[in-house]
Protein backbone atom coordinates (compact mmCIF):
# COMPACT_ATOMS: atom_id res chain seq x y z
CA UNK A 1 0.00 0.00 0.00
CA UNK A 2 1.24 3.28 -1.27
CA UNK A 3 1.46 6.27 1.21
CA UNK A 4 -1.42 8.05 0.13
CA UNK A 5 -3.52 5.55 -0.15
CA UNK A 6 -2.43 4.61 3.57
CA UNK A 7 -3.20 7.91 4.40
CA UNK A 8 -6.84 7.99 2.90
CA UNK A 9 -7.36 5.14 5.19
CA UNK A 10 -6.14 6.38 7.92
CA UNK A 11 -8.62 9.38 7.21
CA UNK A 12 -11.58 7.45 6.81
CA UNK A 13 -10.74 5.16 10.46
CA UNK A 14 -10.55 8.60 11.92
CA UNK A 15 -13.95 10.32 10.28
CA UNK A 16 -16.21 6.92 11.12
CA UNK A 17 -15.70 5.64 7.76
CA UNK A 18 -16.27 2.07 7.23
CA UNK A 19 -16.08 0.19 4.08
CA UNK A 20 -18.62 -2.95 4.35
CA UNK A 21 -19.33 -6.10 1.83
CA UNK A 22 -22.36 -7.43 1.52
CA UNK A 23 -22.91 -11.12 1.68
CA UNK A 24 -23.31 -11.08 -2.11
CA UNK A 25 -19.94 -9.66 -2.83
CA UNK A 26 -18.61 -6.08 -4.72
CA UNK A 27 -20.74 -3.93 -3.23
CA UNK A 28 -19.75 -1.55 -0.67
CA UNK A 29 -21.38 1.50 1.81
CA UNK A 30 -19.77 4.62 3.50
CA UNK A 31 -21.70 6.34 5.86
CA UNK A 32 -20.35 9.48 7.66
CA UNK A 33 -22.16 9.45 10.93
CA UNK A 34 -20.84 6.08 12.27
CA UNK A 35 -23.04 2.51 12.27
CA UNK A 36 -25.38 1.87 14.78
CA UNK A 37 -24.24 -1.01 17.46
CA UNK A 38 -26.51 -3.93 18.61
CA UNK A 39 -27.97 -1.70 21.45
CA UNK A 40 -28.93 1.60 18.93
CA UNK A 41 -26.16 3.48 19.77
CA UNK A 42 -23.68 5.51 17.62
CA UNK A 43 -20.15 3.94 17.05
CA UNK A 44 -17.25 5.30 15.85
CA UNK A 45 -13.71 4.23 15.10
CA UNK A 46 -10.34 6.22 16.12
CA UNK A 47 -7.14 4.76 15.94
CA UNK A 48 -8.87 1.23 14.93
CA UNK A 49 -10.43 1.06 17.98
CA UNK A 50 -14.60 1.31 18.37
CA UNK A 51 -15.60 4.17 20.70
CA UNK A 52 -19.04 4.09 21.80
CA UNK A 53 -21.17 7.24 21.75
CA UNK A 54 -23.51 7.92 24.60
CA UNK A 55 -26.96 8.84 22.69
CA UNK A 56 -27.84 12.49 24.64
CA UNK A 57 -30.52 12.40 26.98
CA UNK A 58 -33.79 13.67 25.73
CA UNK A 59 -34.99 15.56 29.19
CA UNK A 60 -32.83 18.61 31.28
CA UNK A 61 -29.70 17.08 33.04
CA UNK A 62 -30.36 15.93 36.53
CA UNK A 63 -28.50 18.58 38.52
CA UNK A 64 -29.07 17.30 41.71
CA UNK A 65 -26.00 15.26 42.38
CA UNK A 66 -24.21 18.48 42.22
CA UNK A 67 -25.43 19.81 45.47
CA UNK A 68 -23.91 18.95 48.66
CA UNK A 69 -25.99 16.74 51.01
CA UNK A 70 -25.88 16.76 54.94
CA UNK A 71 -25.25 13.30 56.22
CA UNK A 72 -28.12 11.23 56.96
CA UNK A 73 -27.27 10.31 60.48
CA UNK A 74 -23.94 11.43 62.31
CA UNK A 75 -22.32 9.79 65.14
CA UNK A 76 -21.88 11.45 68.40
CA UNK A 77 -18.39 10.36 70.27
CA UNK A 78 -17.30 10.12 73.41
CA UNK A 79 -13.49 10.40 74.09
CA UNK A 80 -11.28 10.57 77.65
CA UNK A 81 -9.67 14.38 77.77
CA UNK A 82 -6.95 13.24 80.16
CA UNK A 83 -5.18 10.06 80.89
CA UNK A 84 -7.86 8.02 80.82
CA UNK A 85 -10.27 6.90 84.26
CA UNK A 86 -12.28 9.69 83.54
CA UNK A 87 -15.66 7.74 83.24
CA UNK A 88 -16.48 7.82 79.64
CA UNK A 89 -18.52 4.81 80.63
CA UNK A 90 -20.77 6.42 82.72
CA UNK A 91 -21.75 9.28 80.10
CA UNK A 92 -21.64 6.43 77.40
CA UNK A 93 -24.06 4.79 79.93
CA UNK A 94 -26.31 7.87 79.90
CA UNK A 95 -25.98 8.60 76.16
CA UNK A 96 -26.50 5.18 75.24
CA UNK A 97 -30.30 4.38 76.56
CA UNK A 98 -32.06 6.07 73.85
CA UNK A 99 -28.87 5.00 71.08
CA UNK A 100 -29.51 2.48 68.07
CA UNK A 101 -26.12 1.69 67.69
CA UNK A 102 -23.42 2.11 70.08
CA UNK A 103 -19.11 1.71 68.53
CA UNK A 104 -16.05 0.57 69.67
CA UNK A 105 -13.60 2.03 67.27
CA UNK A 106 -9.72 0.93 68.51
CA UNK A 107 -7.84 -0.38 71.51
CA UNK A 108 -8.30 -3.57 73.02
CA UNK A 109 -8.96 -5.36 76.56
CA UNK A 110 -6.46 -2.71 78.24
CA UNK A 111 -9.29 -0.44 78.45
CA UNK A 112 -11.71 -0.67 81.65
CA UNK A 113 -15.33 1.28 81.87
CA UNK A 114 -17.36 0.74 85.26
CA UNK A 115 -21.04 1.49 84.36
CA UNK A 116 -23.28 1.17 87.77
CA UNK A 117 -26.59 0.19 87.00
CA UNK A 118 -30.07 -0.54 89.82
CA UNK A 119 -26.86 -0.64 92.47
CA UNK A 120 -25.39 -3.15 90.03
CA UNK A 121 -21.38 -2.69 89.23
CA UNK A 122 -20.84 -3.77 85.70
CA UNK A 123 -16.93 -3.76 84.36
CA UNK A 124 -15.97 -3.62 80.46
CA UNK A 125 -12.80 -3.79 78.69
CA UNK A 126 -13.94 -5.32 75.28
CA UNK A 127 -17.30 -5.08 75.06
CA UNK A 128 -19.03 -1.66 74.46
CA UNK A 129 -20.50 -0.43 77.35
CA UNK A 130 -23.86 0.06 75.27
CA UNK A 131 -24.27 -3.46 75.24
CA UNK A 132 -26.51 -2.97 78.29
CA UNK A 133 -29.52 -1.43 76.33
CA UNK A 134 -30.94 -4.20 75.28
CA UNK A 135 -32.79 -2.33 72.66
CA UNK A 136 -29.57 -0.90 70.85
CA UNK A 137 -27.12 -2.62 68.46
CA UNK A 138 -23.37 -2.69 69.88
CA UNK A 139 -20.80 -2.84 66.87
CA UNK A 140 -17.35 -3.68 67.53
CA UNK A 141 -15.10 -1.99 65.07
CA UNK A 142 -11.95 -2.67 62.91
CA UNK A 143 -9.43 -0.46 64.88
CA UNK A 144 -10.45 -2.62 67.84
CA UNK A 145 -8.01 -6.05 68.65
CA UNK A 146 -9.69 -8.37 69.92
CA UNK A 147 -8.50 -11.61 72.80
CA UNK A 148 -11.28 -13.91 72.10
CA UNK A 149 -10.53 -15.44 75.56
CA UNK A 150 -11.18 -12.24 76.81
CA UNK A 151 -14.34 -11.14 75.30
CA UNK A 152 -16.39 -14.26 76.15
CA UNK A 153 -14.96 -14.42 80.24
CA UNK A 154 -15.98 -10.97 80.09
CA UNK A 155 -19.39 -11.07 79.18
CA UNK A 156 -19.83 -14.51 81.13
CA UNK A 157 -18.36 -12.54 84.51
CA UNK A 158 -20.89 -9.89 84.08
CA UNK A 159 -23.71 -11.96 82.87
CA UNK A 160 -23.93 -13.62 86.52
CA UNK A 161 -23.81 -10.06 88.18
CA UNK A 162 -27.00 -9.27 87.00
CA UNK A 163 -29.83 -8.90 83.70
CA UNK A 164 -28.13 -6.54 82.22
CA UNK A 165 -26.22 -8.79 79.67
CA UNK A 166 -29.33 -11.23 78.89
CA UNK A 167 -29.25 -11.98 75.14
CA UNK A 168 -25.94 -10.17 74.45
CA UNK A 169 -24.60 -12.22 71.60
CA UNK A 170 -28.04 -11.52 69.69
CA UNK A 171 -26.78 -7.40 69.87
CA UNK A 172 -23.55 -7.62 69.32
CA UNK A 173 -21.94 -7.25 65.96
CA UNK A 174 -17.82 -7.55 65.26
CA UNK A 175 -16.12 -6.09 62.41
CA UNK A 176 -14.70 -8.72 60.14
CA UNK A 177 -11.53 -6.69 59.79
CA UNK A 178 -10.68 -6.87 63.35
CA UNK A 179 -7.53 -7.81 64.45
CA UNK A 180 -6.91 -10.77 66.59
CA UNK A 181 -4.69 -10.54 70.46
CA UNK A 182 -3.43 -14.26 70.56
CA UNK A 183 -1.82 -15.48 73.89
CA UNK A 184 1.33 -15.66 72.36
CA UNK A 185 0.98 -11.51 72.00
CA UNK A 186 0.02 -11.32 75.60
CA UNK A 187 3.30 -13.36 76.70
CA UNK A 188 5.53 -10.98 74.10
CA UNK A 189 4.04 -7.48 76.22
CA UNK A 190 5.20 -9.50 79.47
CA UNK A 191 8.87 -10.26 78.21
CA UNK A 192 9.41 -6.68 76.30
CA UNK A 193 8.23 -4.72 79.66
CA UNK A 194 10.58 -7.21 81.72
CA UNK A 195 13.06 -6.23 78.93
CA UNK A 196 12.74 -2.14 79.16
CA UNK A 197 13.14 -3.07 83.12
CA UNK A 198 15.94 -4.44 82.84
CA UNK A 199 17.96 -2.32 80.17
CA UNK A 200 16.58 1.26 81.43
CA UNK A 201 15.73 0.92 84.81
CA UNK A 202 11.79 1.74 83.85
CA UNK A 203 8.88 0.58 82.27
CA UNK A 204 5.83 1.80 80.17
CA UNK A 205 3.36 0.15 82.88
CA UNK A 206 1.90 -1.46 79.54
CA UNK A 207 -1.33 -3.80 81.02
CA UNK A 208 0.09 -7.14 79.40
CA UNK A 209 -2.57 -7.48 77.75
CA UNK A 210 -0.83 -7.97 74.19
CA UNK A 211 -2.14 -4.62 72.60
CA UNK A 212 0.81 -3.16 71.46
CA UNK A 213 2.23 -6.40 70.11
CA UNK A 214 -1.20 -6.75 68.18
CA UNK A 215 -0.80 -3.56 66.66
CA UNK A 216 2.71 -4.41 65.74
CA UNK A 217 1.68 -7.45 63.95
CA UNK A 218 -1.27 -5.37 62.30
CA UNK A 219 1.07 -2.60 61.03
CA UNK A 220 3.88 -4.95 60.32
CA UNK A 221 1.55 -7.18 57.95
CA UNK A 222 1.48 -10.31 59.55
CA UNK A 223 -1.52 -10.15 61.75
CA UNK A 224 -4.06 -12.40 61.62
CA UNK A 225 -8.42 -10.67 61.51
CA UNK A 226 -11.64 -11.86 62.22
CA UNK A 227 -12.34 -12.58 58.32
CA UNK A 228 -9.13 -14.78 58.82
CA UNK A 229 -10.62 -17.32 61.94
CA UNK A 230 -14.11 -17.21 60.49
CA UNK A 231 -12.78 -18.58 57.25
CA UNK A 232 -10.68 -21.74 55.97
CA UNK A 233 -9.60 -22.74 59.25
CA UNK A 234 -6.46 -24.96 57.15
CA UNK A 235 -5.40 -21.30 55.95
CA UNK A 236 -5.69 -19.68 59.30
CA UNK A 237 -3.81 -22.73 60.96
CA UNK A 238 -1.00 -22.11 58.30
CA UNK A 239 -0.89 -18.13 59.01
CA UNK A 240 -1.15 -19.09 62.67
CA UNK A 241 1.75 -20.99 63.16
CA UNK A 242 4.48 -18.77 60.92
CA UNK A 243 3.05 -15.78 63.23
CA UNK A 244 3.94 -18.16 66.30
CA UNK A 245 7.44 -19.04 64.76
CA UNK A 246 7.91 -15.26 63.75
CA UNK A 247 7.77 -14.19 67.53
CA UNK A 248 9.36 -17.40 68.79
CA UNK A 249 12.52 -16.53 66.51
CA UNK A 250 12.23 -12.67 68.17
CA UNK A 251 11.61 -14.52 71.89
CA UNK A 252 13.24 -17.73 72.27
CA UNK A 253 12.36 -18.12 76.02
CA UNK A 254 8.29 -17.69 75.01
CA UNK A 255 6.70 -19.74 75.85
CA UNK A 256 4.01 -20.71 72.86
CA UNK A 257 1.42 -23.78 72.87
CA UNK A 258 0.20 -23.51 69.39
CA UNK A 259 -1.29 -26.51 69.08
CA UNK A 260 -3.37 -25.87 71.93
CA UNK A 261 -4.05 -22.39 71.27
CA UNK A 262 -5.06 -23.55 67.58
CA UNK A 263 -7.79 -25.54 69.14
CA UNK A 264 -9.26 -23.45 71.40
CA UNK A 265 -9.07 -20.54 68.23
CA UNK A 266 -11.43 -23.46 66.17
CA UNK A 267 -14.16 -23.65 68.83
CA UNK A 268 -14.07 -19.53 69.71
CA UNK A 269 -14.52 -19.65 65.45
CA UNK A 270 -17.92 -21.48 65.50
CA UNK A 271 -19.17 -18.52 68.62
CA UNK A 272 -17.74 -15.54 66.38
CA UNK A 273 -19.02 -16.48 63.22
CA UNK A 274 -22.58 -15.25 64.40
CA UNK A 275 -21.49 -12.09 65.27
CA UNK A 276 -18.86 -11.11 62.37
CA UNK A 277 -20.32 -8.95 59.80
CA UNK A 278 -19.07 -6.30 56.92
CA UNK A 279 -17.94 -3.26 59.06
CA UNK A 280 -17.60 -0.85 56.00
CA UNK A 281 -20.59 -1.49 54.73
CA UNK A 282 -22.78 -1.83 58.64
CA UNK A 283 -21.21 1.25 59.21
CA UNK A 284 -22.51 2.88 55.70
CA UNK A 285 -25.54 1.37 55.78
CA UNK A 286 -26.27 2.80 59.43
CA UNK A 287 -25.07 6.16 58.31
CA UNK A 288 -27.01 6.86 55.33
CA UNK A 289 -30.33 4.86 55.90
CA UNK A 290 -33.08 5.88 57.63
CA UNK A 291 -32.88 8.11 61.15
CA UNK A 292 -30.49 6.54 63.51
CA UNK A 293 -28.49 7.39 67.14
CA UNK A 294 -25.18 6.24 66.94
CA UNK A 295 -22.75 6.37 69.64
CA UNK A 296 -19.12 5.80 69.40
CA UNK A 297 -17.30 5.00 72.69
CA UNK A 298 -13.54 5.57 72.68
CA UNK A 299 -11.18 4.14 74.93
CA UNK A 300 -8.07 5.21 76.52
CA UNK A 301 -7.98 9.11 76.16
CA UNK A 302 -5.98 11.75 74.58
CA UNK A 303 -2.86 11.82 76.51
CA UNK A 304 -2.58 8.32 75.54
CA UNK A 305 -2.80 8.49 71.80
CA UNK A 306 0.31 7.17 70.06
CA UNK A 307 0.51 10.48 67.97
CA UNK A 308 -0.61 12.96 70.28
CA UNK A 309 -0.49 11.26 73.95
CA UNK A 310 2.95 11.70 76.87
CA UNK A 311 4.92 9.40 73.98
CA UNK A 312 6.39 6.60 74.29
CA UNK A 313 4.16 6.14 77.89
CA UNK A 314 1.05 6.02 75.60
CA UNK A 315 -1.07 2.96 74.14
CA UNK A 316 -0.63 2.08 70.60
CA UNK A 317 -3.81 3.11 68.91
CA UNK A 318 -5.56 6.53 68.15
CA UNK A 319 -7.58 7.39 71.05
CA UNK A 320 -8.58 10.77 69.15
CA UNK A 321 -11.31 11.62 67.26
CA UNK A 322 -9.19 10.61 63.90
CA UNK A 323 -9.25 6.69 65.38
CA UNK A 324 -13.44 6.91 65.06
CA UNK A 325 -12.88 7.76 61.04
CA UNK A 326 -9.97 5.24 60.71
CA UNK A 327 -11.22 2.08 63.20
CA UNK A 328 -14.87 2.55 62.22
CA UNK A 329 -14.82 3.23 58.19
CA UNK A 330 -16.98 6.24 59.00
CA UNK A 331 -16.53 9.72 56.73
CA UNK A 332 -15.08 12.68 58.41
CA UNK A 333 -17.85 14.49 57.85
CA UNK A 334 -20.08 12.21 59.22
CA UNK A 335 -18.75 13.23 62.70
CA UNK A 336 -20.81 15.28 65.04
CA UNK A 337 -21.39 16.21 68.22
CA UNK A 338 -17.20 15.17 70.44
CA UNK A 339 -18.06 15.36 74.08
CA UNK A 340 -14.97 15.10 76.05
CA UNK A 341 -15.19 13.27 79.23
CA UNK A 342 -13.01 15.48 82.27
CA UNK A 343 -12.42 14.46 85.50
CA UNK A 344 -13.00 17.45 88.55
CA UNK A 345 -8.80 16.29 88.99
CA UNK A 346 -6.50 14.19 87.43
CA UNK A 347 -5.36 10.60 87.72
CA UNK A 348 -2.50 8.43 85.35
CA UNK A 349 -1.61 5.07 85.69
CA UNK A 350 2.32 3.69 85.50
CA UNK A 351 4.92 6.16 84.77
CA UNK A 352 5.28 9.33 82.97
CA UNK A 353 5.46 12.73 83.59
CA UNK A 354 2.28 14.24 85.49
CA UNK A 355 2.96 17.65 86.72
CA UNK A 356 0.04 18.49 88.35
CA UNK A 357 0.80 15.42 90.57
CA UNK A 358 0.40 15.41 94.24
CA UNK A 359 2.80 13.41 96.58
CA UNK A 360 1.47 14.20 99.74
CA UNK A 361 -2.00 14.43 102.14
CA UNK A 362 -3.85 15.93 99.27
CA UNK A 363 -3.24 12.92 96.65
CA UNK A 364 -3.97 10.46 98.92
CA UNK A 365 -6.97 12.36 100.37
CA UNK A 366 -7.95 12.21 96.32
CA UNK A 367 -6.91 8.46 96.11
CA UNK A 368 -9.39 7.13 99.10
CA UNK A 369 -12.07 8.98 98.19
CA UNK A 370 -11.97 8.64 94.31
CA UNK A 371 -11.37 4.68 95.01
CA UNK A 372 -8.77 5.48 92.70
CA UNK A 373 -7.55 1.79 91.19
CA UNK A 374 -7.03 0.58 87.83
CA UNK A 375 -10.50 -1.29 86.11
CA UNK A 376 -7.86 -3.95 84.22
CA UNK A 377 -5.24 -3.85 86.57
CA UNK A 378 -6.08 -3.26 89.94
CA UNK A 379 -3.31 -0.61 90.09
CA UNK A 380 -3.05 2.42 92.44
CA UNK A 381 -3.86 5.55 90.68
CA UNK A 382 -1.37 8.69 91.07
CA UNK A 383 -3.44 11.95 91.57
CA UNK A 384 -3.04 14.89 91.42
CA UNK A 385 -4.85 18.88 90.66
CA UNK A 386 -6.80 19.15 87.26
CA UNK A 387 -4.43 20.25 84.83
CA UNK A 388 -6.14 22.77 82.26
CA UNK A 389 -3.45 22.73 80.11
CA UNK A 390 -3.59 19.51 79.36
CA UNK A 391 -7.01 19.25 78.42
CA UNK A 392 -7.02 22.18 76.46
CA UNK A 393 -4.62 20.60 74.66
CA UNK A 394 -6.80 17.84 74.17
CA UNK A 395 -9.62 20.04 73.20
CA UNK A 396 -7.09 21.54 70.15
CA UNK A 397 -7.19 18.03 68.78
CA UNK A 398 -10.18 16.90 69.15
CA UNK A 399 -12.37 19.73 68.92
CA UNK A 400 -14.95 19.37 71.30
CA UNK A 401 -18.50 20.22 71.24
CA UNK A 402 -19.05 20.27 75.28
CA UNK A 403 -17.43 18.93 78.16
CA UNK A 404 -18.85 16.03 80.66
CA UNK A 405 -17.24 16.66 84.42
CA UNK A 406 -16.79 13.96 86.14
CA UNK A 407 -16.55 12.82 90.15
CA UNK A 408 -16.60 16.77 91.43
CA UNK A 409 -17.93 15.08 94.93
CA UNK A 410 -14.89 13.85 95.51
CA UNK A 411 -13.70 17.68 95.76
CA UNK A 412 -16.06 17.84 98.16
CA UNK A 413 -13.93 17.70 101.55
CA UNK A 414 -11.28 20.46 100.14
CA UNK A 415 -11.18 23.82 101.81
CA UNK A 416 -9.70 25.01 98.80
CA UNK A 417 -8.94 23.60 94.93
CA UNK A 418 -6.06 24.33 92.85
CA UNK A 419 -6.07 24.17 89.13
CA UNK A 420 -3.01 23.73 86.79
CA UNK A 421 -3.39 27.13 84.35
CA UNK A 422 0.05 27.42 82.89
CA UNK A 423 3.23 25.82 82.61
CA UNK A 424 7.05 26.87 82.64
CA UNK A 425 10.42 25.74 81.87
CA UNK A 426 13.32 27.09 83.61
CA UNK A 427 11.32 30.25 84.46
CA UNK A 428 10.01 30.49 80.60
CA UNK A 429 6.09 30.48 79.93
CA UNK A 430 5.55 27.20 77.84
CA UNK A 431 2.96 28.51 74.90
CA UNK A 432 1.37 25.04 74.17
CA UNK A 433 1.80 21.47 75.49
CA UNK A 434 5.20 19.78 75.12
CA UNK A 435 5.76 17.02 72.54
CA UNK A 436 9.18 16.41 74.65
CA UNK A 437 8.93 14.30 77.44
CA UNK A 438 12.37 15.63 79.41
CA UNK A 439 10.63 18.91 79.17
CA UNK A 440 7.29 17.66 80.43
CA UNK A 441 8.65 16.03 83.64
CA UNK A 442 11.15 19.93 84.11
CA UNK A 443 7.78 21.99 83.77
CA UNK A 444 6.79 23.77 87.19
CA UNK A 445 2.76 24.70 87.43
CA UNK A 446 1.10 28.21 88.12
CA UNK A 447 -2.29 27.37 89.89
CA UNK A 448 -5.36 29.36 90.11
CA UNK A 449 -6.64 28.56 93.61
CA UNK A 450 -10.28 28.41 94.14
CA UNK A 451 -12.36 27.95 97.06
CA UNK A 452 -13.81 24.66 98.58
CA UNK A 453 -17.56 23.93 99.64
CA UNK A 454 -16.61 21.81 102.02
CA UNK A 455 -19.88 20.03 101.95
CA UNK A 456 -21.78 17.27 100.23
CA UNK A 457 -22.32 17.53 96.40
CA UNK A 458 -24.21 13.97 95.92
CA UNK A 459 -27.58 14.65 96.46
CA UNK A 460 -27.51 17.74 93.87
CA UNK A 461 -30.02 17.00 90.67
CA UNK A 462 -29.48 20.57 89.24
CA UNK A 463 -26.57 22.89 88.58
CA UNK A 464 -28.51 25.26 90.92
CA UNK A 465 -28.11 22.41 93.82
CA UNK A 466 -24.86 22.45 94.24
CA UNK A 467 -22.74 24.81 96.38
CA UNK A 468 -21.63 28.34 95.09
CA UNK A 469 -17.85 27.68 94.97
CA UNK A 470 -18.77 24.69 92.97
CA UNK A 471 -20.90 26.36 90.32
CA UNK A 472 -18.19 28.81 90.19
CA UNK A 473 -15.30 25.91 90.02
CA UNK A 474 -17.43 24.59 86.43
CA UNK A 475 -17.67 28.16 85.36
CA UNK A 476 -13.88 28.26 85.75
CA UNK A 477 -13.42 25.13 83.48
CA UNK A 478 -15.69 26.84 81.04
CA UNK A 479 -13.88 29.92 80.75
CA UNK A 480 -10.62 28.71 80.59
CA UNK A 481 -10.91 26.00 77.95
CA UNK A 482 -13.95 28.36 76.25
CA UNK A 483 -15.98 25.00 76.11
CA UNK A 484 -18.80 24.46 78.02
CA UNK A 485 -20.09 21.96 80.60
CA UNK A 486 -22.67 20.01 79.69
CA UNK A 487 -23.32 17.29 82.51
CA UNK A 488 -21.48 17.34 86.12
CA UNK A 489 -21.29 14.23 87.71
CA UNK A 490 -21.50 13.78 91.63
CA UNK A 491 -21.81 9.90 92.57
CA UNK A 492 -21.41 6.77 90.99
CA UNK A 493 -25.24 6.26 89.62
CA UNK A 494 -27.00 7.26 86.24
CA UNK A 495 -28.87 9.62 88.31
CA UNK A 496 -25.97 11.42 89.92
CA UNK A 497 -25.82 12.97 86.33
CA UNK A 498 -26.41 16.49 86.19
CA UNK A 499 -27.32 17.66 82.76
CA UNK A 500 -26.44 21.57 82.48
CA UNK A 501 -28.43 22.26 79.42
C-alpha cells in the first residue's frame, strides 16, 4: 500500500468511515455518521479502535448530584480528655439508653469502663459499654483487637452479676476486619516490659494485655483478623503458626502452645461467626439509611494516643477523634457532636510525667475517696490537681463540642482547689503542650486557687443544687478551655448525672 492511499485510510478510520461487503460480494457503503451497534447506539472508530457514543438524553440534566448533602445520620463520640479513668462509661451509659447503635472504634482489653446500673457494678474492657440497652445494636469496630478469651470471660463474669447482659450475643456485631490478640501476643508485652526493666531501669506500665504487640503485627503485615478465623480454618492454621514461629525466633524463652491455642481458636470460630459482619458497609448502611443514634465510645484518652499522647508512655492506637474515622470506616464528615469526658482532677496510671501530681496528704486524700484503682489492673492511681493545660490541649485536637465533668464530689472535703493554668520551663512560659517528654517532667505549674464547699455535692439534681464555689469551680473550666459543661457528675449512679443544658 502506497502512502497516500495509507493515508486515505487512515482518514476514513478517523472520520467513522467504514467500508462494508455485503454477503453477495462487490458492493460496498460509506456512511459518515458512524453505524449503529446492537444496542442503537452511535459507534465510531479512532485509531482502529470502536468508541461508543452515549446517545444524549432527551430531558434537562439531573443537577441534583451536584449539590452537597448533609449526612443522613452522624455519630456522636465520646473520648477521655486526660489520661484516661475519667468515666467515659458512665456518660456512654447515659448517652446510650435512647442509642440504636453504640461503637467501639480501637484499643483492646487494656481499656476498663465501670457502668453502675439498679446498684449493680458492671466492668468492660472489650465489650461496648452500650451493650446494656438491650434495645440498641453494639458494633465492635476494625481499629479494635480483639482476645477472644477475653471477650467471652468478660461477658460470662458480668452476665452472673445481674440482667443486664441477657441476650448479648443476639446485639452484638464484630467487624470482620478486626484484628486478633493471641496469647502468644500477651506473653511478648510480658517479656518486652521485663526487657525495658531491665535495660533502662523503667517501664511503660503497659497492662500485658498484648495490645501493642497486636498492633505491631497489624502494622507490620502479619496479623491475623476476624475474616481470617471465620474462614478456611487450614489457611488460618498455616498463618497461625508462621506468626507463632515469627515471635518465637524474636523470643526464644516464650513460651508458645500452638497446638493448643489452635484448638481453642477453632471452637471460639464457631461462637464468632454469628457475630462477624461487613464493618464498611454496617457502618454505611447505618449512616445513610433511615434516622439513627449512633454512639461511638472511645477508649483510653488523649494523653494516651500514640501520635498525640505523653509518647512513648502512651497505648498504641488513636484514642482521638481521627481513630473513630480510621477504626470505624466512618466519613469525616459524618462526625458530630465530640463530648470530652473530664475528670474534677487528674489521675494516670504507670509512669510518665504528670505535673500536676500530688505526693502528699492531698493525693492520697484524692486516692481514698476517688477509690482510685485501675479497672484492668487493679493498680493504684497517682493523683493529682486538674491540669487545664492539658485538656485544652486535648480540646485543640479533638475539637470538642461540650465537656462532661466527672466525680466533682470527691472535691467535696477540700477547703480550697487548685487548678493547673500554665506551665514553665526554667522560668520560661511554655505557649502550648510539650511534645518532649524531658521537658514535660522539668515543667513547674502556676495554679489558680479556688475555694472549697466543704460540703456534700451527691444529692444535687441541678446545677442550681450544688454549692456556690462549685458552680463557680465549672464556670472556671468553662472559661478557661472556652468550652462548656454540659453534665457534672456527683456519685457513681446514672442519676448522679447532672445535665447543664
Amino acid at each position: 500500500m502506497n502512502t497516500s492511499r495509507a493515508a486515505e485510510n487512515a482518514v476514513k478510520r478517523v472520520s467513522g468511515v467504514r467500508e462494508s461487503s455485503s454477503s453477495g460480494g462487490g458492493g460496498s457503503m460509506a456512511s459518515n455518521s458512524g453505524m449503529a451497534n446492537l444496542n442503537g447506539q452511535e459507534t465510531a472508530s479512532l485509531n482502529g479502535e470502536p468508541v461508543v457514543k452515549r446517545p444524549r438524553e432527551s430531558g434537562p440534566q439531573d443537577m441534583s448530584l451536584r449539590v452537597p448533602k448533609e449526612p443522613q445520620n452522624k455519630v456522636t463520640v465520646v473520648l477521655g480528655a486526660q489520661w484516661g479513668d475519667e468515666g467515659k462509661g458512665k456518660v456512654v451509659d447515659l448517652l446510650a439508653m435512647d442509642a440504636d447503635i453504640v461503637c467501639r472504634c480501637q484499643g483492646g482489653n487494656n481499656a476498663g469502663h465501670t457502668v453502675v446500673v439498679d446498684s449493680v457494678e458492671y466492668d468492660f474492657h472489650l465489650l461496648p459499654s452500650g451493650v446494656l440497652n438491650k434495645k440498641a445494636v453494639s458494633f465492635i469496630g476494625n481499629g479494635v483487637v480483639i482476645h477472644l478469651p477475653g471477650l467471652f470471660e468478660e461477658a460470662e463474669k458480668n452476665l452472673h452479676k445481674g440482667k443486664g447482659l441477657q441476650g448479648w450475643e443476639e446485639r452484638l456485631k464484630i467487624s470482620d476486619r478486626a484484628h486478633i490478640v493471641f496469647n502468644f501476643h500477651q506473653a511478648v508485652d510480658g517479656i518486652q516490659e521485663q526487657q525495658r526493666q531491665q535495660q533502662e531501669g523503667k517501664n511503660l506500665g503497659t497492662t500485658k494485655k498484648g495490645i501493642g504487640p497486636a498492633y505491631s503485627s497489624k502494622a507490620a503485615r502479619n496479623g491475623l483478623r476476624v475474616c481470617d478465623l471465620v474462614s478456611d480454618f487450614k489457611v488460618f492454621e498455616e498463618k497461625f503458626r508462621m506468626l507463632a514461629e515469627h515471635f518465637l525466633t524474636m523470643y526464644p524463652n516464650l513460651n508458645v502452645d500452638v497446638d493448643s491455642e489452635l484448638q481453642q481458636l477453632k471452637g471460639y470460630a464457631e461462637r464468632l461467626r454469628p457475630l462477624v459482619t461487613d464493618g464498611v458497609y454496617f457502618m454505611h448502611k447505618a449512616l445513610t439509611g433511615p434516622s439513627k443514634k449512633i454512639l461511638v465510645e472511645g477508649a483510653n484518652a488523649a494523653l494516651l494516643d500514640i501520635d498525640f499522647g505523653t509518647y512513648p508512655f502512651v497505648t498504641s492506637s488513636n484514642c482521638t477523634v481521627g481513630g473513630v474515622c480510621t477504626g470505624l470506616g466512618v466519613p469525616p464528615s459524618y462526625v458530630g457532636r465530640v463530648y470530652g469526658v473530664v475528670k474534677a482532677y487528674t489521675t494516670r496510671v504507670g509512669v510518665g510525667a504528670f505535673p500536676t501530681e500530688q505526693n502528699n496528704e492531698t493525693g492520697d486524700l484524692l486516692q481514698s475517696r476517688g477509690r482510685e484503682f485501675g479497672v484492668t489492673t487493679g493498680r493504684r492511681r497517682r493523683c493529682g490537681w486538674l491540669d487545664l493545660i492539658l485538656v485544652r490541649y486535648a480540646h485543640m485536637v479533638n475539637g470538642f463540642s461540650a465537656i462532661a465533668l466527672t466525680k466533682l464530689d470527691i472535691l467535696d472535703a477540700l477547703p480550697e482547689i487548685k487548678v493547673g493554668v500554665a506551665y514553665k520551663v526554667d522560668g520560661q512560659p511554655l505557649p502550648s503542650f510539650p511534645a518532649n517528654m524531658d521537658v514535660l517532667t522539668r515543667v513547674t505549674v502556676e495554679y489558680k486557687t479556688l475555694p472549697g464547699w466543704c460540703c456534700s455535692t451527691e444529692a444535687a439534681r441541678s446545677f442550681e443544687d450544688l454549692p456556690p464555689q462549685a458552680q463557680s469551680y465549672i464556670q472556671f473550666i468553662e472559661d478557661f478551655l472556652q468550652v462548656p459543661v454540659k453534665w457534672v457528675g456527683v456519685g457513681k449512679s446514672r442519676e448522679s448525672m447532672i445535665k447543664l443544658f
